[in-house]
C-alpha atoms as a PDB file:
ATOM      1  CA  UNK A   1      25.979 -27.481  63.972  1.00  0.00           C
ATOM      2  CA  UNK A   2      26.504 -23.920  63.570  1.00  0.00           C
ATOM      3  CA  UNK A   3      26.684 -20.375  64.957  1.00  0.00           C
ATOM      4  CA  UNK A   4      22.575 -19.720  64.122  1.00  0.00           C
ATOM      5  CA  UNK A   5      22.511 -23.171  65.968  1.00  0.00           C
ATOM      6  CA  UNK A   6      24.234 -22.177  69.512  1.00  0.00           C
ATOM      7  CA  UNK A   7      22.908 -18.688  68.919  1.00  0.00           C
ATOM      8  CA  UNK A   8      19.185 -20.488  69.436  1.00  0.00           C
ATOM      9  CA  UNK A   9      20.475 -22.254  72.285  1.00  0.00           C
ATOM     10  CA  UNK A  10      21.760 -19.839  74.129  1.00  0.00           C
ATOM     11  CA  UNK A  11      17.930 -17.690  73.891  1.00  0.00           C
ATOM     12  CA  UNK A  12      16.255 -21.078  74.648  1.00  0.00           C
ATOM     13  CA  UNK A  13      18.433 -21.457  78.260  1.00  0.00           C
ATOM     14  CA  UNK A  14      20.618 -17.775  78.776  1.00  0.00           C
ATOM     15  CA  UNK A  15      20.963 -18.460  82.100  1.00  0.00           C
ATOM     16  CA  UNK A  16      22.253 -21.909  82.183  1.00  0.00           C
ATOM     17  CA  UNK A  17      24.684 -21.892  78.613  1.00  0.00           C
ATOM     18  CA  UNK A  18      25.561 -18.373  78.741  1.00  0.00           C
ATOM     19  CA  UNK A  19      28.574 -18.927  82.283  1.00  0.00           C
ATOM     20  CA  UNK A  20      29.111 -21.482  80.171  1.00  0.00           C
ATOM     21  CA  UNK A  21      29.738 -19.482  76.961  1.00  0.00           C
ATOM     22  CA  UNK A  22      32.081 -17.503  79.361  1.00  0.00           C
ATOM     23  CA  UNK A  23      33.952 -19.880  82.029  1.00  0.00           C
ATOM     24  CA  UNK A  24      34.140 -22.944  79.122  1.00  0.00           C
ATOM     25  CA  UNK A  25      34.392 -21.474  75.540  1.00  0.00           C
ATOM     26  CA  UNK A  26      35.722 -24.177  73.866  1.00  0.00           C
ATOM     27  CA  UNK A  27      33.248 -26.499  75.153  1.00  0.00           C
ATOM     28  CA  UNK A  28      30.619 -24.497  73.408  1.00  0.00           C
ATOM     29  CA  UNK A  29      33.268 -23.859  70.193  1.00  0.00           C
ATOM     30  CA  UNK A  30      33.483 -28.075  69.985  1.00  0.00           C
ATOM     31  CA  UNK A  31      29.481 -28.557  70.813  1.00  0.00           C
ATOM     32  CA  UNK A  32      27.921 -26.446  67.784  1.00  0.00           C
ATOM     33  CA  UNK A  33      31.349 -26.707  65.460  1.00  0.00           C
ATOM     34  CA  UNK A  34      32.418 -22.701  66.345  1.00  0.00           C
ATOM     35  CA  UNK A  35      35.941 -20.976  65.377  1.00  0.00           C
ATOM     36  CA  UNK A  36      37.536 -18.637  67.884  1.00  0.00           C
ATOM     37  CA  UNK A  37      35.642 -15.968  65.825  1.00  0.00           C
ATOM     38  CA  UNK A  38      31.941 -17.000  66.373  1.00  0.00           C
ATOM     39  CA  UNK A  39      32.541 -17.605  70.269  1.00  0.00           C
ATOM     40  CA  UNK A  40      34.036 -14.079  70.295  1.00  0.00           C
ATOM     41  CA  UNK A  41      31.004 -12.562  68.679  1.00  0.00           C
ATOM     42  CA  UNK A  42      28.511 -14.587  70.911  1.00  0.00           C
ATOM     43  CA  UNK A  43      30.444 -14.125  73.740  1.00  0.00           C
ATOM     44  CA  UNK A  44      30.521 -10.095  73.594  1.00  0.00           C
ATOM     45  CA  UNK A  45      26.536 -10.180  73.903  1.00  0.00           C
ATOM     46  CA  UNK A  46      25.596  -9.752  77.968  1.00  0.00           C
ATOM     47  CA  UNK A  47      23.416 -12.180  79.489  1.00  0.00           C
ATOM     48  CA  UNK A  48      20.869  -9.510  80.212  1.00  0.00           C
ATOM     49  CA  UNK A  49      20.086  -8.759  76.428  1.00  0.00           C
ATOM     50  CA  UNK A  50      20.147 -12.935  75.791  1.00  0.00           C
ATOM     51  CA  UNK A  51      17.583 -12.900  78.085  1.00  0.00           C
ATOM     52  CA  UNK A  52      15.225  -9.705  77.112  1.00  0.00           C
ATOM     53  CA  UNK A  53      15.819 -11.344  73.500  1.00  0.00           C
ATOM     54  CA  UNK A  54      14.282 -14.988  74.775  1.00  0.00           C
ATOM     55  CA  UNK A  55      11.768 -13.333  76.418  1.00  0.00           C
ATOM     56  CA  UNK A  56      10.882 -11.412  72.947  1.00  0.00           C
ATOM     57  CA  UNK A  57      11.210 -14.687  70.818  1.00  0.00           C
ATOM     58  CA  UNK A  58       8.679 -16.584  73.406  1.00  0.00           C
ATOM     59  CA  UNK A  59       6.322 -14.069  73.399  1.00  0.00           C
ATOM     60  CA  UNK A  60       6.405 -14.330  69.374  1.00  0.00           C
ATOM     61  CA  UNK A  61       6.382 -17.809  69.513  1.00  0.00           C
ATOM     62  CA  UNK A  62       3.277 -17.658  71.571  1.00  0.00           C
ATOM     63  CA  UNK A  63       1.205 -15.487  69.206  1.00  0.00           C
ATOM     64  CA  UNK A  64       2.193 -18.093  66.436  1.00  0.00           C
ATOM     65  CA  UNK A  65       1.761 -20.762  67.848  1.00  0.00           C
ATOM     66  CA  UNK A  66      -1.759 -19.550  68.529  1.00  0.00           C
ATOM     67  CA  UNK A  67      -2.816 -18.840  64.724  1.00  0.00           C
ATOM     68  CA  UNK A  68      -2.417 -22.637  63.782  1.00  0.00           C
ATOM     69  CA  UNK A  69      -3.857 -23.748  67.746  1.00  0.00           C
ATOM     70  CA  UNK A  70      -5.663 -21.220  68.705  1.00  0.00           C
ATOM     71  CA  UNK A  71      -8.224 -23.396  70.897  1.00  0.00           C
ATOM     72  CA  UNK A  72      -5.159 -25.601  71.925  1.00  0.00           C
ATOM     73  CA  UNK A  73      -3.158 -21.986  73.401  1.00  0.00           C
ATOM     74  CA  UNK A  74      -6.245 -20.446  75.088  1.00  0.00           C
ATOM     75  CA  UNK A  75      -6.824 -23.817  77.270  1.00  0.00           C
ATOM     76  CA  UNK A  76      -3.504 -24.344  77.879  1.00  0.00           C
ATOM     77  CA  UNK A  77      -3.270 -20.576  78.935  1.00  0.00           C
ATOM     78  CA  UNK A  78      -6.170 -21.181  81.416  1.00  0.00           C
ATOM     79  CA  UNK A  79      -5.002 -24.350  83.010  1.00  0.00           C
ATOM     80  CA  UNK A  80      -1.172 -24.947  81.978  1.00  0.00           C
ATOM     81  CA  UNK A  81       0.313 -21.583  82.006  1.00  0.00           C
ATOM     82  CA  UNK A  82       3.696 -22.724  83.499  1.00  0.00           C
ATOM     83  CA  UNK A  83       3.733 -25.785  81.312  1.00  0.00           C
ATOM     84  CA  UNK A  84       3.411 -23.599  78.280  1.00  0.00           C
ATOM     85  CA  UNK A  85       5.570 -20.764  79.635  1.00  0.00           C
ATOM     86  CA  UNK A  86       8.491 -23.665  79.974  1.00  0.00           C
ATOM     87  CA  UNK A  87       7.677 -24.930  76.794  1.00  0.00           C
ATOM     88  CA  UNK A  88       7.573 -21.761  74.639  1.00  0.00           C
ATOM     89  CA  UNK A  89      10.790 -19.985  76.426  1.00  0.00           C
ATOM     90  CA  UNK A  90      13.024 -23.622  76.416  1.00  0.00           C
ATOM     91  CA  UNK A  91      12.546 -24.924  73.070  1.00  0.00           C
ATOM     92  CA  UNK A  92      15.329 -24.198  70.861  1.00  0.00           C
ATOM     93  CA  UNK A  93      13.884 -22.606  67.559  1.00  0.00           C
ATOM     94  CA  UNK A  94      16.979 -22.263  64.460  1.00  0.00           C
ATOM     95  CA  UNK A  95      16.052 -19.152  62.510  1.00  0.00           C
ATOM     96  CA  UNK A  96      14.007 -19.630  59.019  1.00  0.00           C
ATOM     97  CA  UNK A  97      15.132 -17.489  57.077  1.00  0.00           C
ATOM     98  CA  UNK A  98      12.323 -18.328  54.314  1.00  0.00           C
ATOM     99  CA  UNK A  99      10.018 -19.059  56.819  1.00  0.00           C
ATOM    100  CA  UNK A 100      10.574 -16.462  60.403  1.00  0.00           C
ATOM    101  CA  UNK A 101       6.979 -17.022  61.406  1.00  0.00           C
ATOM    102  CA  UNK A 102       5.213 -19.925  59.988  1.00  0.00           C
ATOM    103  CA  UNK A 103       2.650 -20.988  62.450  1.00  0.00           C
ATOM    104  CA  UNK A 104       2.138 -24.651  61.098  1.00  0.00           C
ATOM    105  CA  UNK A 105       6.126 -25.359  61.543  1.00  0.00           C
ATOM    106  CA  UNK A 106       5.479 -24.266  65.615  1.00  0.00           C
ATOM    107  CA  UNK A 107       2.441 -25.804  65.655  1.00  0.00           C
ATOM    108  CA  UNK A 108       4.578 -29.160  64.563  1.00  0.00           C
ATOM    109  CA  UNK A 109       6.894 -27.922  66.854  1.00  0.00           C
ATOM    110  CA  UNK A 110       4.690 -28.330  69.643  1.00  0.00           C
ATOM    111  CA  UNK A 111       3.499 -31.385  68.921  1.00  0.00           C
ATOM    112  CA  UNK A 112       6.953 -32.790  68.922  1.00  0.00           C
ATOM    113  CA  UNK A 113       8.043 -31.560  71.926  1.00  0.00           C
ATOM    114  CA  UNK A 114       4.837 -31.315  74.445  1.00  0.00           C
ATOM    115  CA  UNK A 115       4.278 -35.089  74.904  1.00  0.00           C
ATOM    116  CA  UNK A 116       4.670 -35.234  79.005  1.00  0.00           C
ATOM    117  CA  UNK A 117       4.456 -31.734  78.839  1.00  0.00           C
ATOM    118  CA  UNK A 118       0.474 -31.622  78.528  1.00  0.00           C
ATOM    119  CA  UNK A 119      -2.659 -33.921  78.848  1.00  0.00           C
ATOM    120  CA  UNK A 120      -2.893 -36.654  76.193  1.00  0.00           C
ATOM    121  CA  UNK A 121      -6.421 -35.434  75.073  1.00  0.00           C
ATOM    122  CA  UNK A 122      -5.156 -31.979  74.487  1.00  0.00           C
ATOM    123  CA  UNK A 123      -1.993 -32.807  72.344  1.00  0.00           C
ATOM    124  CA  UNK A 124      -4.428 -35.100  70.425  1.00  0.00           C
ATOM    125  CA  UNK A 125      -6.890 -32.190  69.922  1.00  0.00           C
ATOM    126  CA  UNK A 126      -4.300 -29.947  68.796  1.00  0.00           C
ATOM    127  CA  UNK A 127      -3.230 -32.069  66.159  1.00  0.00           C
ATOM    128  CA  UNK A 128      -6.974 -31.816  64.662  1.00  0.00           C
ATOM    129  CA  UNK A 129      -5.725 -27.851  65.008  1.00  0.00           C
ATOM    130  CA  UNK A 130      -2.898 -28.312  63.040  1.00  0.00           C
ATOM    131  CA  UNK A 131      -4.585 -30.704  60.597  1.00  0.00           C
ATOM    132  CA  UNK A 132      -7.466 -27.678  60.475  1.00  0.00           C
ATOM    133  CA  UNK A 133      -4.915 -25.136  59.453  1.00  0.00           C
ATOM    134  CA  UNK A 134      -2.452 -26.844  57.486  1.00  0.00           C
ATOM    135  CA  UNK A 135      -5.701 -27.865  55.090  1.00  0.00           C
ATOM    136  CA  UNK A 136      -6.731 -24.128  55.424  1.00  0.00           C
ATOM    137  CA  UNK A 137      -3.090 -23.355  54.051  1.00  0.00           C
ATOM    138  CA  UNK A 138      -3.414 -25.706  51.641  1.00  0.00           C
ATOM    139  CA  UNK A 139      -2.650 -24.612  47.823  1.00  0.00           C
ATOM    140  CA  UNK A 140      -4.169 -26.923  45.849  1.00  0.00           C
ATOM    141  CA  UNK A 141      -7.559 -27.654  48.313  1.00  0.00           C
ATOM    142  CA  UNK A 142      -7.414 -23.697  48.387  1.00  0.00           C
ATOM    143  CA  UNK A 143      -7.477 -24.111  44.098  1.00  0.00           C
ATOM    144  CA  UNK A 144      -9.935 -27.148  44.519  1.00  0.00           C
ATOM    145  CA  UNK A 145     -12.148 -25.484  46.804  1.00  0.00           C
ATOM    146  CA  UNK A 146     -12.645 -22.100  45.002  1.00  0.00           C
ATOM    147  CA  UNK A 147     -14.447 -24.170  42.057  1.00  0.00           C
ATOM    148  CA  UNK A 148     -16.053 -26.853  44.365  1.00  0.00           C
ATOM    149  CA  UNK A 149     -19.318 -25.281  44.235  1.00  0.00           C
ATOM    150  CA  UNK A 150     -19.612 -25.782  40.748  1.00  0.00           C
ATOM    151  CA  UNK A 151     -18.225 -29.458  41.198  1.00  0.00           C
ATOM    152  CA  UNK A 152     -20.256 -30.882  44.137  1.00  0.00           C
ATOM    153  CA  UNK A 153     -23.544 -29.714  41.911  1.00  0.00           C
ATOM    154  CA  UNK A 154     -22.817 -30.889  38.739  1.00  0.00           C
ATOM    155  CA  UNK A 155     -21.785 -34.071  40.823  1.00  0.00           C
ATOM    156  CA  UNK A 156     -25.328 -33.897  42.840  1.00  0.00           C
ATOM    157  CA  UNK A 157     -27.372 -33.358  39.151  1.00  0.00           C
ATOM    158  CA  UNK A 158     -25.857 -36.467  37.433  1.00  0.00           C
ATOM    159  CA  UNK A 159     -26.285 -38.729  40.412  1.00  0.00           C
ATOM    160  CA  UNK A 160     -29.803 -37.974  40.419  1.00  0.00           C
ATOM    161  CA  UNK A 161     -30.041 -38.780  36.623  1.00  0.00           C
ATOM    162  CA  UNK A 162     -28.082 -41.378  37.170  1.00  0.00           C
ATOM    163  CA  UNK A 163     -27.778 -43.143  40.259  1.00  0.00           C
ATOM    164  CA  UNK A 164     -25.720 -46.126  39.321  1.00  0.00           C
ATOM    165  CA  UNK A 165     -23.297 -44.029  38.237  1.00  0.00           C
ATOM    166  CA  UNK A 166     -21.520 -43.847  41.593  1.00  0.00           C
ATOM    167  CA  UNK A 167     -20.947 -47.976  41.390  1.00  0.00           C
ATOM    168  CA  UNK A 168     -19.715 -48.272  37.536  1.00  0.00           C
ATOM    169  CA  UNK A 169     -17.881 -44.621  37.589  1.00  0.00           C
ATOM    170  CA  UNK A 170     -14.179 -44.272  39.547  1.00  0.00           C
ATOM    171  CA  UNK A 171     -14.877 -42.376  42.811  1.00  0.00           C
ATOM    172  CA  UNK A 172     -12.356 -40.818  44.206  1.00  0.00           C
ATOM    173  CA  UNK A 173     -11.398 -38.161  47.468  1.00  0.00           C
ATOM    174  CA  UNK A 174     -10.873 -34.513  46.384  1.00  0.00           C
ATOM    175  CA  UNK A 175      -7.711 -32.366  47.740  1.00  0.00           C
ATOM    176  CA  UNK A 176     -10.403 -30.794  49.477  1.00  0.00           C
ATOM    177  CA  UNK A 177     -10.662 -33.395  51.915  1.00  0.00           C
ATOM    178  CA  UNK A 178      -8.739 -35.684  54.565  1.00  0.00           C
ATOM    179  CA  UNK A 179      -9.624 -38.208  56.840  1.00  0.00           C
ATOM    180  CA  UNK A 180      -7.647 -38.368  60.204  1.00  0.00           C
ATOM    181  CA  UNK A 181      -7.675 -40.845  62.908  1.00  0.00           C
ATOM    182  CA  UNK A 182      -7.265 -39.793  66.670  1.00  0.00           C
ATOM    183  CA  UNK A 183      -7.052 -41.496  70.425  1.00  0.00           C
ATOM    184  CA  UNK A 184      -9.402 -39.197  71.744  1.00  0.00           C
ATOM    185  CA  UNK A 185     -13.235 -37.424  70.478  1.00  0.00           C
ATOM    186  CA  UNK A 186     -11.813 -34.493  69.746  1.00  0.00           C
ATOM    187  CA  UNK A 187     -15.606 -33.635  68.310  1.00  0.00           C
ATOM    188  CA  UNK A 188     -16.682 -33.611  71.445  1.00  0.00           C
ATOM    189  CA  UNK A 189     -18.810 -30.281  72.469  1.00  0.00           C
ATOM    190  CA  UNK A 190     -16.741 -30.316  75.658  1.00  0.00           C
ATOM    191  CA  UNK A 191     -13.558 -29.562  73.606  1.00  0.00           C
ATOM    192  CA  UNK A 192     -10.811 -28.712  74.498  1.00  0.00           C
ATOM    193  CA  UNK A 193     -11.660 -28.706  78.240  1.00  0.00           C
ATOM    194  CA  UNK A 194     -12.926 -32.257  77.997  1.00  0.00           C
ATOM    195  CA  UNK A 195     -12.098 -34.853  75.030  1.00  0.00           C
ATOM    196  CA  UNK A 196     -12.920 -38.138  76.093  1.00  0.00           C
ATOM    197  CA  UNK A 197     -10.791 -40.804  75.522  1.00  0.00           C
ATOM    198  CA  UNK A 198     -11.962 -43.271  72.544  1.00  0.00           C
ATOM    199  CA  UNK A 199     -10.536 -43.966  68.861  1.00  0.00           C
ATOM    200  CA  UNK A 200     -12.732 -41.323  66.832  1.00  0.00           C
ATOM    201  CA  UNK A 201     -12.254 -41.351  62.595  1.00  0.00           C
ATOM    202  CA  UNK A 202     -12.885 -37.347  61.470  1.00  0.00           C
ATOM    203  CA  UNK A 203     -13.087 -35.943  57.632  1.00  0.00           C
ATOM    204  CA  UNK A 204     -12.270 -32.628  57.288  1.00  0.00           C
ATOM    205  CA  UNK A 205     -13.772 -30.515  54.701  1.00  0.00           C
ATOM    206  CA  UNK A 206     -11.731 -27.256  52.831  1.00  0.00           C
ATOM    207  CA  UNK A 207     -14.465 -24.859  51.531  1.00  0.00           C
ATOM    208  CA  UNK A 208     -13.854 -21.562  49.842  1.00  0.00           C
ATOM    209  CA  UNK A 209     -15.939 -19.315  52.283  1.00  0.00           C
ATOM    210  CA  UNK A 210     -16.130 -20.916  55.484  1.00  0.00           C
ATOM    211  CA  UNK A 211     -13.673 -22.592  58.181  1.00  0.00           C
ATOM    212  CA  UNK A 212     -12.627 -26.289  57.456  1.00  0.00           C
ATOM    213  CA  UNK A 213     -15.605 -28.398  57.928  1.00  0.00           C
ATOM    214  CA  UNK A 214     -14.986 -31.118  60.872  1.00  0.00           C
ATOM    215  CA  UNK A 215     -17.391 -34.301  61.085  1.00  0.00           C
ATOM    216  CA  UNK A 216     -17.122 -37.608  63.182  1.00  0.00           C
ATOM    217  CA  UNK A 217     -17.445 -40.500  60.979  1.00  0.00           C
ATOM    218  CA  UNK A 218     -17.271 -44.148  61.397  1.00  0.00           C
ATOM    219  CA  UNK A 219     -14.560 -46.567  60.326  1.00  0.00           C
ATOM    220  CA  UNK A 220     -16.663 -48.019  57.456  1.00  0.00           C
ATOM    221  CA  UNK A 221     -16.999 -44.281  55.630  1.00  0.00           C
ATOM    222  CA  UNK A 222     -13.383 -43.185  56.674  1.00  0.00           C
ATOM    223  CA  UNK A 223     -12.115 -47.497  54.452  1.00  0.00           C
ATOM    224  CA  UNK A 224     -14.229 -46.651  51.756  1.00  0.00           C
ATOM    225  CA  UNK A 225     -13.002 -42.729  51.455  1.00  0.00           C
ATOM    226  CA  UNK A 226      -9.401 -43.917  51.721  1.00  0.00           C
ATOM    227  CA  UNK A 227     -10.212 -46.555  48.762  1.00  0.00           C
ATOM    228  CA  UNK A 228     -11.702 -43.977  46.232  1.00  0.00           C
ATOM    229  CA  UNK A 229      -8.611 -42.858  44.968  1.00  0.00           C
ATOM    230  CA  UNK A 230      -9.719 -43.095  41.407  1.00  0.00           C
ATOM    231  CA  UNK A 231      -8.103 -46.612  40.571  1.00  0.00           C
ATOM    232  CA  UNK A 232     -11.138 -48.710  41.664  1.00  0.00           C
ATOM    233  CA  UNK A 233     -14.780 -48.282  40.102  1.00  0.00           C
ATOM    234  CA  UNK A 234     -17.546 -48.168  42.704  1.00  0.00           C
ATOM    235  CA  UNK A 235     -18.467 -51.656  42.974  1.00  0.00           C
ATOM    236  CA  UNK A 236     -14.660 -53.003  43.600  1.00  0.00           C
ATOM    237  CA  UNK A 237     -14.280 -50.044  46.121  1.00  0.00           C
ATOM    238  CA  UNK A 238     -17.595 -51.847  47.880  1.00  0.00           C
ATOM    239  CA  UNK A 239     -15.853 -55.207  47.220  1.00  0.00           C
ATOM    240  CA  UNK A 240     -12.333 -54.046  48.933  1.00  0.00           C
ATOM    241  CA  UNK A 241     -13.904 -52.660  51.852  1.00  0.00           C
ATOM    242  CA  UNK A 242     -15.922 -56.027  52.061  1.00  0.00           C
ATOM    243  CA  UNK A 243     -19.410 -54.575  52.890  1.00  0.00           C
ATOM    244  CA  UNK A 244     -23.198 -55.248  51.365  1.00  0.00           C
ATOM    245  CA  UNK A 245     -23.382 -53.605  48.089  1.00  0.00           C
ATOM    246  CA  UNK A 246     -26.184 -51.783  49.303  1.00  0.00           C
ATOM    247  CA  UNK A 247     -24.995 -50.373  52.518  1.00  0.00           C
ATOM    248  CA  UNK A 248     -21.986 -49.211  50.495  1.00  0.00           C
ATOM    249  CA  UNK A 249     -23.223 -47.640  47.213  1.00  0.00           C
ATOM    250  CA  UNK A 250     -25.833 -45.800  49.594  1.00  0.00           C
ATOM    251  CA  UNK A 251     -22.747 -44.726  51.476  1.00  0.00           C
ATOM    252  CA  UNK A 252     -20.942 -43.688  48.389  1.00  0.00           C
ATOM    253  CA  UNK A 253     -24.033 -41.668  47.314  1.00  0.00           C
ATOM    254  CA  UNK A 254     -24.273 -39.908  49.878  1.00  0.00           C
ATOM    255  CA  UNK A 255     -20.724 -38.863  49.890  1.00  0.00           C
ATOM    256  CA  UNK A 256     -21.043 -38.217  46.348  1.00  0.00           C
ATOM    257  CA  UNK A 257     -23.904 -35.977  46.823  1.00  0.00           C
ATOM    258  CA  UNK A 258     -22.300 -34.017  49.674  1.00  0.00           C
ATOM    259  CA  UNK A 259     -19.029 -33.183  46.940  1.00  0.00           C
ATOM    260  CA  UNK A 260     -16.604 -35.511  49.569  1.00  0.00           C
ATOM    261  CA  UNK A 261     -15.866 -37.674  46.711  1.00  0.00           C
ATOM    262  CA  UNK A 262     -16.442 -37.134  42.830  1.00  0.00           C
ATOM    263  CA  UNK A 263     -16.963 -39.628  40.005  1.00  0.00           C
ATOM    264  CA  UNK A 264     -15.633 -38.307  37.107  1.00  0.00           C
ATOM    265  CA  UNK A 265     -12.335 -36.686  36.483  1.00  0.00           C
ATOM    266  CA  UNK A 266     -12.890 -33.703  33.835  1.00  0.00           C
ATOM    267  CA  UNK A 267     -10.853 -31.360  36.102  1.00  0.00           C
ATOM    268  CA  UNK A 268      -7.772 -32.804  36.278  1.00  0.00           C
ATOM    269  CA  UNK A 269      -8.407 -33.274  40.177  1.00  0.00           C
ATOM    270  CA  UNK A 270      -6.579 -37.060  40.326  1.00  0.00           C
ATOM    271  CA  UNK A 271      -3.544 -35.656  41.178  1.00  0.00           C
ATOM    272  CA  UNK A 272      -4.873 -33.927  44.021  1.00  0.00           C
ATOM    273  CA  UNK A 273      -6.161 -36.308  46.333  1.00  0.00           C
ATOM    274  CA  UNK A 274      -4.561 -36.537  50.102  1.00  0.00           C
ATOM    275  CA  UNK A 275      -6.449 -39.205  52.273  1.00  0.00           C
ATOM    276  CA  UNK A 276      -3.554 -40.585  54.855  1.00  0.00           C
ATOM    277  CA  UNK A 277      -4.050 -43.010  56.639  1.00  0.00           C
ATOM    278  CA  UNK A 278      -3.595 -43.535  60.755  1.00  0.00           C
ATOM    279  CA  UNK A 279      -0.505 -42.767  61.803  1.00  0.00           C
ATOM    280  CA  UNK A 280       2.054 -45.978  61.878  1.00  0.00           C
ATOM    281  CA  UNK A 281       0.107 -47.533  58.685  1.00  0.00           C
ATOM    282  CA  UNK A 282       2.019 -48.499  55.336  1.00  0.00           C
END
């Protein structure tokens, strides 16, 4: 514990820890590890300016929390303003130095502490949110998307010359691409107002000019995706994921065509590649 540590608990609950800063010092001083110094200094702020400042830091936290969720804020505005007004002026946020306003730490933020807070369906569709912008933020899909242009075509022209290239080559998933797994359609049109419940498998697609692609795939696509990761040739990813050879090198054509997974390696991208599995797996 620390003084930055009681000084974000007292903005995250002034009214209820600031009497105590005053009647019980030392029960703060022993709480967050404080000298006689630190309560002085915390003590010699008024309640009323704890207060304006937790009203500042809220309103702050709403704006960033809204660049990495910004569907997830604007329904929750419409039809959970109290639970969201509790939320965003009661969690305790320590200061980041390095990082004062990054959106995808209180977007991970939120996700950690909004469970009972919020539907089910709309936590789960603002973790595709966060998954949206943290790939959007992404370094290397940002470096792996600016050439994949280039990439997906040359990938398209040798397929067509050579089709069985895809089965004796090593596929594998680019950085520019994850596969996510979630209780809920969060594809549905209807989202966020409606997300029906149902296990739904979505890839998400970095490009350079354009917002993260978002498609509903089934479980097959999503096994053999998470198996191209440039150890296995085509034909023992098809073997692995035990389907028909021909249901899964059409499969891994068509994902080959489409630049979701490449072939060959001549860019280095093997190091890249980010396709987690559901949450809870090994």
């Amino acid at each position: 514990m620390s003084v930055q540590a009681a000084f974000a608990a007292l903005l995250a609950a002034p009214g209820r820890l600031c009497p105590e800063l005053r009647r019980h010092p030392d029960r703060l001083a022993a709480r967050y590890g404080l000298s006689q110094q630190e309560v002085g200094i915390l003590a010699g702020v008024p309640q009323a300016a704890y207060e304006a400042m937790a009203r500042e830091v809220s309103a702050k936290a709403r704006v960033v929390l809204g660049v990495a969720l910004p569907q997830t804020v604007r329904e929750a505005e419409r039809h959970h303003e109290a639970a969201l007004e509790a939320y965003l002026s009661g969690t305790v946020r320590t200061a980041d130095g390095d990082h004062p306003l990054d959106a995808a730490r209180e977007g991970r933020l939120f996700l950690a502490s909004a469970v009972g807070r919020f539907p089910a369906d709309l936590l789960d569709f603002a973790r595709l949110e966060l998954c949206q912008y943290e790939l959007l933020q992404d370094r290397v899909a940002a470096s792996a998307a600016r050439r994949w242009d280039e990439i997906a075509l040359r990938e398209a022209a040798a397929l067509q010359r050579a089709p069985e290239r895809v089965l004796r080559g090593y596929p594998m998933a680019p950085a520019t691409v994850r596969v996510e797994v979630f209780d809920h359609d969060v594809t549905a049109a209807g989202a966020p107002a409606e997300v029906p419940a149902g296990r739904t498998v979505v890839l998400l697609h970095r490009t350079w000019d354009a917002p993260v692609l978002t498609y509903r795939v089934g479980a097959g696509t999503a096994l053999l995706m998470r198996l191209c990761d440039g150890s296995r040739t085509g034909e023992e990813v098809i073997e692995a994921a035990d389907v028909s050879r021909d249901a899964g090198a059409e499969t891994l054509g068509t994902l080959a065509a489409a630049g979701l997974v490449v072939v060959a390696d001549p860019w280095g991208l093997g190091a890249e590649v980010h396709i987690p599995g559901p949450a809870g797996s090994a």
